[in-house]
Protein backbone atom coordinates (compact mmCIF):
# COMPACT_ATOMS: atom_id res chain seq x y z
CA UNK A 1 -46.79 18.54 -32.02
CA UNK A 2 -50.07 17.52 -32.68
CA UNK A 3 -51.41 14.56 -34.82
CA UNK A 4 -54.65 14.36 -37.06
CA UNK A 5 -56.00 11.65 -38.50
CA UNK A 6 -57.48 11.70 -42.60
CA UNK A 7 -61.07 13.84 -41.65
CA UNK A 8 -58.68 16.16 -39.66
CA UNK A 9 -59.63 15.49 -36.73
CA UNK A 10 -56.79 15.03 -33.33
CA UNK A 11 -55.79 11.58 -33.37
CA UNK A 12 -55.31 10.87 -29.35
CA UNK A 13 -53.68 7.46 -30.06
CA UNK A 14 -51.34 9.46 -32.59
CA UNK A 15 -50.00 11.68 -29.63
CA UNK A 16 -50.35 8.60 -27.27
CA UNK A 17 -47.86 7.11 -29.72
CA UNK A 18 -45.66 9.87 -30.57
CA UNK A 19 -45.00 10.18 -26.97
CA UNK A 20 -44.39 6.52 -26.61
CA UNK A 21 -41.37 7.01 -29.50
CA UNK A 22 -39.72 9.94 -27.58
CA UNK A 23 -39.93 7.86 -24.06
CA UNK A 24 -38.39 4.99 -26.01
CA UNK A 25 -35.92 7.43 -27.56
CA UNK A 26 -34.95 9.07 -24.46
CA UNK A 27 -34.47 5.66 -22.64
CA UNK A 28 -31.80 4.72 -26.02
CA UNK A 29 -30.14 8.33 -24.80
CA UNK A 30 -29.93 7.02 -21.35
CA UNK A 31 -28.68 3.87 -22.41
CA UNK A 32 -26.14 5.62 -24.96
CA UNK A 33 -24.90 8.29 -22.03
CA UNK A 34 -24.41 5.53 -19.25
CA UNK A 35 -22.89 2.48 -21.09
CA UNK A 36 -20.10 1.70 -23.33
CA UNK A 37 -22.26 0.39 -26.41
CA UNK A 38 -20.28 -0.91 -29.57
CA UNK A 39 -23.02 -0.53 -31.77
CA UNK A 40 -21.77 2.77 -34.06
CA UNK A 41 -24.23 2.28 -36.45
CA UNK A 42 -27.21 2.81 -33.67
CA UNK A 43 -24.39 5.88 -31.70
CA UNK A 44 -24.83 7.44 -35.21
CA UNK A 45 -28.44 7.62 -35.91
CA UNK A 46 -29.47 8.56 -32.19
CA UNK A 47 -26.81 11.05 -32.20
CA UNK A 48 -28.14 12.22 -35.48
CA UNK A 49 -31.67 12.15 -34.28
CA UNK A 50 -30.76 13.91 -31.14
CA UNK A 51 -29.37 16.63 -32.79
CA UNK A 52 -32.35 17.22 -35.47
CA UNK A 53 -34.67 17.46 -32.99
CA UNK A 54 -33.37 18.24 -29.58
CA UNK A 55 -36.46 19.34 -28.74
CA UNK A 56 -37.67 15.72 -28.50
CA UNK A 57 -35.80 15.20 -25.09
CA UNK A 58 -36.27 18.42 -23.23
CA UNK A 59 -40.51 17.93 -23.97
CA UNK A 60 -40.22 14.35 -22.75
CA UNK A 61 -38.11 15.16 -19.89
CA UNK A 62 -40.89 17.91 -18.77
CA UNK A 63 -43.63 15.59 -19.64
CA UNK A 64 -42.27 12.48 -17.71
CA UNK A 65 -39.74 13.32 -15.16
CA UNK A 66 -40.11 10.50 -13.25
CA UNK A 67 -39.46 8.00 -16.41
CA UNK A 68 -36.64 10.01 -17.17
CA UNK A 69 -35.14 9.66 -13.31
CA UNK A 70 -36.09 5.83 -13.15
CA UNK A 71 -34.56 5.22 -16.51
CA UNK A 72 -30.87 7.33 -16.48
CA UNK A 73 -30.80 5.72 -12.37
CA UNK A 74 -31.76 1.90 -13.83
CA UNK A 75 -29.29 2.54 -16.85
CA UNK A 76 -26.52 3.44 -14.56
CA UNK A 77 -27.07 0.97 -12.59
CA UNK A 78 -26.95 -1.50 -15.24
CA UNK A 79 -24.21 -0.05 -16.48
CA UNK A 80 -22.22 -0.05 -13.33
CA UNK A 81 -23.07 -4.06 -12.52
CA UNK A 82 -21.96 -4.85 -16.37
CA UNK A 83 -18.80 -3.20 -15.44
CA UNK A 84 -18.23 -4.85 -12.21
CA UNK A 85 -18.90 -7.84 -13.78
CA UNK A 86 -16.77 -7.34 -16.95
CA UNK A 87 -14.36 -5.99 -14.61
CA UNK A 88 -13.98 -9.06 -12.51
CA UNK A 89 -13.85 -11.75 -15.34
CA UNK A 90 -11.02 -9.53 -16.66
CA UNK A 91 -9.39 -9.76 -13.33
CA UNK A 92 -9.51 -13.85 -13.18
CA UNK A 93 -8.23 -14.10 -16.45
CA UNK A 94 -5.10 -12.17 -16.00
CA UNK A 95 -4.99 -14.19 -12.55
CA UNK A 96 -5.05 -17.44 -14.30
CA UNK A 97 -2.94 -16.28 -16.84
CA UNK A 98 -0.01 -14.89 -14.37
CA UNK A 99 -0.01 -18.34 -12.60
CA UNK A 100 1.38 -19.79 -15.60
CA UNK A 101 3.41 -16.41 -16.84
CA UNK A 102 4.00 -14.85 -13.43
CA UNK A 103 5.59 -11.26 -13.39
CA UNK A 104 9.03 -10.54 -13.01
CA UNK A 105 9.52 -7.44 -10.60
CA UNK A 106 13.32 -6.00 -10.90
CA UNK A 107 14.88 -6.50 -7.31
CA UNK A 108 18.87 -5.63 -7.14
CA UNK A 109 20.74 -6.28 -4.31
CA UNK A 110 20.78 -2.62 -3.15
CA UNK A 111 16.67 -3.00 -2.94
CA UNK A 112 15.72 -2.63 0.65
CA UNK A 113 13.07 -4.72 1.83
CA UNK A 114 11.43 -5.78 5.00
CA UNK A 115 11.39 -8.99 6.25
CA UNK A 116 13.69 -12.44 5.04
CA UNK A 117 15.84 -11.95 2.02
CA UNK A 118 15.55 -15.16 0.65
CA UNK A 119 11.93 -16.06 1.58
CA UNK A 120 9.88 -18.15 -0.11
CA UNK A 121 7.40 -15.40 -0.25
CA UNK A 122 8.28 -12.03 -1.95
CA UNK A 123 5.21 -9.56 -1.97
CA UNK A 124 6.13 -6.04 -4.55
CA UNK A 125 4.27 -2.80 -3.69
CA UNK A 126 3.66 -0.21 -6.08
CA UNK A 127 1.95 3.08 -3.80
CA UNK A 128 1.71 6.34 -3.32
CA UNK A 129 2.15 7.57 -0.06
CA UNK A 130 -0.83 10.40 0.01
CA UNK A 131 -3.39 7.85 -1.39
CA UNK A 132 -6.68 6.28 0.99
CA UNK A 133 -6.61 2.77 -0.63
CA UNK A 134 -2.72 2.61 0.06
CA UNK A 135 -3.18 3.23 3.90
CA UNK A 136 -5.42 0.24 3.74
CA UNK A 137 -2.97 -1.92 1.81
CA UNK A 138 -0.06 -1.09 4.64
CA UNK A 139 -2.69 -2.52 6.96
CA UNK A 140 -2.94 -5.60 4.67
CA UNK A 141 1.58 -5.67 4.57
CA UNK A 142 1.26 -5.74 8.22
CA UNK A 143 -0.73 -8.47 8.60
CA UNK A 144 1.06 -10.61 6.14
CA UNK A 145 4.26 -10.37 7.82
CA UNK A 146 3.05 -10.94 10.94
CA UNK A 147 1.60 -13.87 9.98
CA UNK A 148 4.07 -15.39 7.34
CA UNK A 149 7.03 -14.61 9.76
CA UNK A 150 10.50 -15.40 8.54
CA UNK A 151 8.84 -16.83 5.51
CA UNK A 152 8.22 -13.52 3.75
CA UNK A 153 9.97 -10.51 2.05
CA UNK A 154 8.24 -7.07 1.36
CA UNK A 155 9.71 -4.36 -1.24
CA UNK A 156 7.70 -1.09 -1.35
CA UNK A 157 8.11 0.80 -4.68
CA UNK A 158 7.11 3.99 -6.30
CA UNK A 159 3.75 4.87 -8.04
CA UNK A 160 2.93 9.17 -7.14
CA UNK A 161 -0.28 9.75 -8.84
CA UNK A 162 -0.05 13.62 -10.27
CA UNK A 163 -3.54 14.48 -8.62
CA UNK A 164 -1.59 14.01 -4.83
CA UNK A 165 0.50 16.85 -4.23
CA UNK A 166 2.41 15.50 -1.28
CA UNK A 167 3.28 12.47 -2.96
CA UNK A 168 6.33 12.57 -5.34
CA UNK A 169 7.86 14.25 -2.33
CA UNK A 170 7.19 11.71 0.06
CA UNK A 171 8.54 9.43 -2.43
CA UNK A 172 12.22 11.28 -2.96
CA UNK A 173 12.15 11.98 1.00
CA UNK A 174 11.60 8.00 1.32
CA UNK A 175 14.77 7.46 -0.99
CA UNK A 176 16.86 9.79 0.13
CA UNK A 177 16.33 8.69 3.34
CA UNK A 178 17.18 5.22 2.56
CA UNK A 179 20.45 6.07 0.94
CA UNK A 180 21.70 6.63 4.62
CA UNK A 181 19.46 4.12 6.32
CA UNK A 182 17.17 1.93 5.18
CA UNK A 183 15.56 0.79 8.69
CA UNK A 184 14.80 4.66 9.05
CA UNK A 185 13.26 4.80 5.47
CA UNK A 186 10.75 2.25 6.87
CA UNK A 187 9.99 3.88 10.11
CA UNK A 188 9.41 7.12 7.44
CA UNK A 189 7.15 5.06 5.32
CA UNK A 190 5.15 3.59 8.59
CA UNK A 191 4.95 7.06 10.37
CA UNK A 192 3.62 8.44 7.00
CA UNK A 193 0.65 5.87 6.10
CA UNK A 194 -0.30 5.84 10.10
CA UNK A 195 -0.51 9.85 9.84
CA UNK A 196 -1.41 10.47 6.67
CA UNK A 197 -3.93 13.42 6.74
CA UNK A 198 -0.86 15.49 8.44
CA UNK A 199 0.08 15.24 4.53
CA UNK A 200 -2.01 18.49 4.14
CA UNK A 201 0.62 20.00 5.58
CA UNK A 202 3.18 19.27 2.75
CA UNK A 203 6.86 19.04 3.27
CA UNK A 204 7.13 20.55 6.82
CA UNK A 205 5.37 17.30 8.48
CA UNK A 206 8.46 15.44 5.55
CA UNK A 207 10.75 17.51 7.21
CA UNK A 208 9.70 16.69 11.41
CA UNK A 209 9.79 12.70 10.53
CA UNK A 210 12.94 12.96 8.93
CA UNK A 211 13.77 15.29 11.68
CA UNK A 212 12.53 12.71 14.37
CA UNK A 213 14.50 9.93 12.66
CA UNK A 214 17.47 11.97 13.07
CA UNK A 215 18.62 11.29 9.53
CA UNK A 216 21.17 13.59 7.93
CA UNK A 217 19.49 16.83 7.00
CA UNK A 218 22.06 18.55 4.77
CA UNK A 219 22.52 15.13 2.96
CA UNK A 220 19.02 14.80 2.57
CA UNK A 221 18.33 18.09 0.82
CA UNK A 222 21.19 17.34 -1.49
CA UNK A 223 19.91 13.97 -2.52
CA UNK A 224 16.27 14.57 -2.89
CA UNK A 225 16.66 15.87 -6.45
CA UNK A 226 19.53 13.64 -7.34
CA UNK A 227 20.15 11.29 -10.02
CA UNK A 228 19.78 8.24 -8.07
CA UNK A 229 16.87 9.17 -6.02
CA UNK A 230 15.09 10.55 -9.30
CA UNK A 231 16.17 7.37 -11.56
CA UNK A 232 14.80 4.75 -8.43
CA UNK A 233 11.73 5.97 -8.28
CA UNK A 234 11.44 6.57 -12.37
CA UNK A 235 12.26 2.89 -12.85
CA UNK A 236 9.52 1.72 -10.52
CA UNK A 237 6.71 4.18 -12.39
CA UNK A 238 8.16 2.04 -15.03
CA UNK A 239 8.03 -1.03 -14.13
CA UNK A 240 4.23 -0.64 -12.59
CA UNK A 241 3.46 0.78 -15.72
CA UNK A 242 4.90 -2.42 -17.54
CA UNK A 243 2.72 -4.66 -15.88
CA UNK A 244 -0.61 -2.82 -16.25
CA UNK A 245 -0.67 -1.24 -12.82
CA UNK A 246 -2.08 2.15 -13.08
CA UNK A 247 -3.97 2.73 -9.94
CA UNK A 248 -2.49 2.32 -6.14
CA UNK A 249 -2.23 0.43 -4.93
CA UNK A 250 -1.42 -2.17 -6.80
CA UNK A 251 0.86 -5.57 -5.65
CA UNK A 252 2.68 -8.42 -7.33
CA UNK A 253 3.28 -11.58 -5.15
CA UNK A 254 5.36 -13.98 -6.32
CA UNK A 255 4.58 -12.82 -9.99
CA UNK A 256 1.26 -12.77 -9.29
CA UNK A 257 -0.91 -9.29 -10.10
CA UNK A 258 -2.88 -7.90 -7.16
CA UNK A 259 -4.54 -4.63 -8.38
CA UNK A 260 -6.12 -2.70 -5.93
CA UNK A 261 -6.30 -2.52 -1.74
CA UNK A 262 -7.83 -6.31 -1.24
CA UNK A 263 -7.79 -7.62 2.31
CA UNK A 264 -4.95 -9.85 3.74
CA UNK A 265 -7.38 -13.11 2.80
CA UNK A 266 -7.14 -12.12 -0.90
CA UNK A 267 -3.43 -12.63 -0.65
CA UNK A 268 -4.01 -15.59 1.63
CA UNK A 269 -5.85 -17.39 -1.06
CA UNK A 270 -3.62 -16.96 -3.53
CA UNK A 271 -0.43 -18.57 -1.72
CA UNK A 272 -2.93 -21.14 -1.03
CA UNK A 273 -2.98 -21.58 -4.86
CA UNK A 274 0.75 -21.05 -5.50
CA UNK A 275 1.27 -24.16 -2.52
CA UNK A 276 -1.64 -26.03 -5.07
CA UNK A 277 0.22 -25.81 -8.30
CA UNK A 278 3.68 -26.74 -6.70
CA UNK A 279 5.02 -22.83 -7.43
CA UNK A 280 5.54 -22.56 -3.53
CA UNK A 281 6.58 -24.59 -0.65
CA UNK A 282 6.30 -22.99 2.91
């Protein structure tokens, strides 16, 4: 497009300036494409724009390719650090907030669990047996009950994401194996997360663990689609769904939310701040 002044002649600021307006409106796309703005009005009219004259962006792209680059990479990154920050302030609110309204995990007395029944500590784990982060958070499990010996109790429930093929399996296997043992359903659970690429290889490297264990193979076929195994780990979907856990792993401490595969001194500094507030007494 070119622009003329009143005599007719090419007006070089005009193009200098109509060129400024597209950079400036391809920097709003950028902005629009890699953040979650609230302003519909401005959504609207871009949009609008856009559409009336895509041309606008694909000429400004070819004319500055490197603006465009530097502005969709500084957008994004913008975007990403608003996020994380967002993100985090949500996190400490709902951290504050549990302290005083701490979750109430369903435990029954046929939940089995590793460590001291009645500890002061009780740490709920909501995972999925084929995920990365999860393998982490059994690291972080280990370390906790090494450390808080005889003080702490660890339940491991149910949370198969549909995207891991292997891991609603894994799941029933777990529970059916526990039905006849639950000492052997840990050993399954431990062997699993400390081999977990052999997942790939679906239910035959189930079927050697619970073959190793030397569980009962004809009852476990018969209860891996059964009511109870089914309902158990239906309840804990549930439940993690209840209290806002949709990723894995995701934990709940003595009522207290931990969403996501922190490090042992994450849940360190939170009993730390349970002892504080007189909600725990080691």
């Amino acid at each position: 497009m070119i622009v003329y002044d009143r005599e007719g002649n090419q007006n070089k600021k005009g193009i200098n300036m109509l060129n400024y307006f597209k950079l400036i409106l391809l920097i709003a796309a950028a902005v629009l494409i890699t953040s979650c703005s609230t302003d519909k009005a401005f959504k609207k009219q871009l949009i609008k724009t856009l559409k009336e004259n895509p041309e606008i962006v694909f000429q400004t792209i070819k004319e500055h390719p490197s603006e465009f680059m530097q502005t969709v990479q500084g957008a994004a990154q913008n975007a990403q650090q608003d996020m994380a920050i967002k993100r985090k302030q949500q996190e400490e609110n709902e951290l504050a907030k549990s302290f005083e309204k701490p979750l109430k995990p369903v435990i029954t007395e046929k939940q089995i669990y590793r460590g001291t029944k009645n500890a002061p500590i009780t740490i709920v784990e909501y995972s999925d047996f084929e995920c990365p982060f999860c393998s982490r958070g059994f690291t972080t499990v280990e370390e906790l009950l090494k450390k808080y010996d005889g003080k702490i109790r660890f339940v491991f429930k149910h949370l198969p994401l549909s995207f891991h093929p292997s891991a609603m399996l894994s799941a029933q296997y777990y529970e059916a194996i526990a039905l006849q043992s639950p000492k052997k359903a840990f050993k399954f659970h431990d062997m699993i997360f400390r081999n977990q690429s052999k997942l790939k290889k679906g239910e035959a490297f189930l079927t050697k663990i619970a073959k190793d264990l030397k569980v009962d193979f004809k009852r476990l076929k018969k209860d891996l689609n059964s009511e109870k195994v089914t309902l158990k780990i239906d309840q804990d979907i549930q439940e993690a769904k209840k209290f806002g856990i949709q990723g894995t792993p995701g934990f709940v401490i003595n009522g207290i939310p931990v969403k996501g595969a922190y490090p042992a001194s994450h849940f360190e500094k939170i009993i730390s701040k349970l002892q504080a507030k007189g909600k725990l007494k080691l």
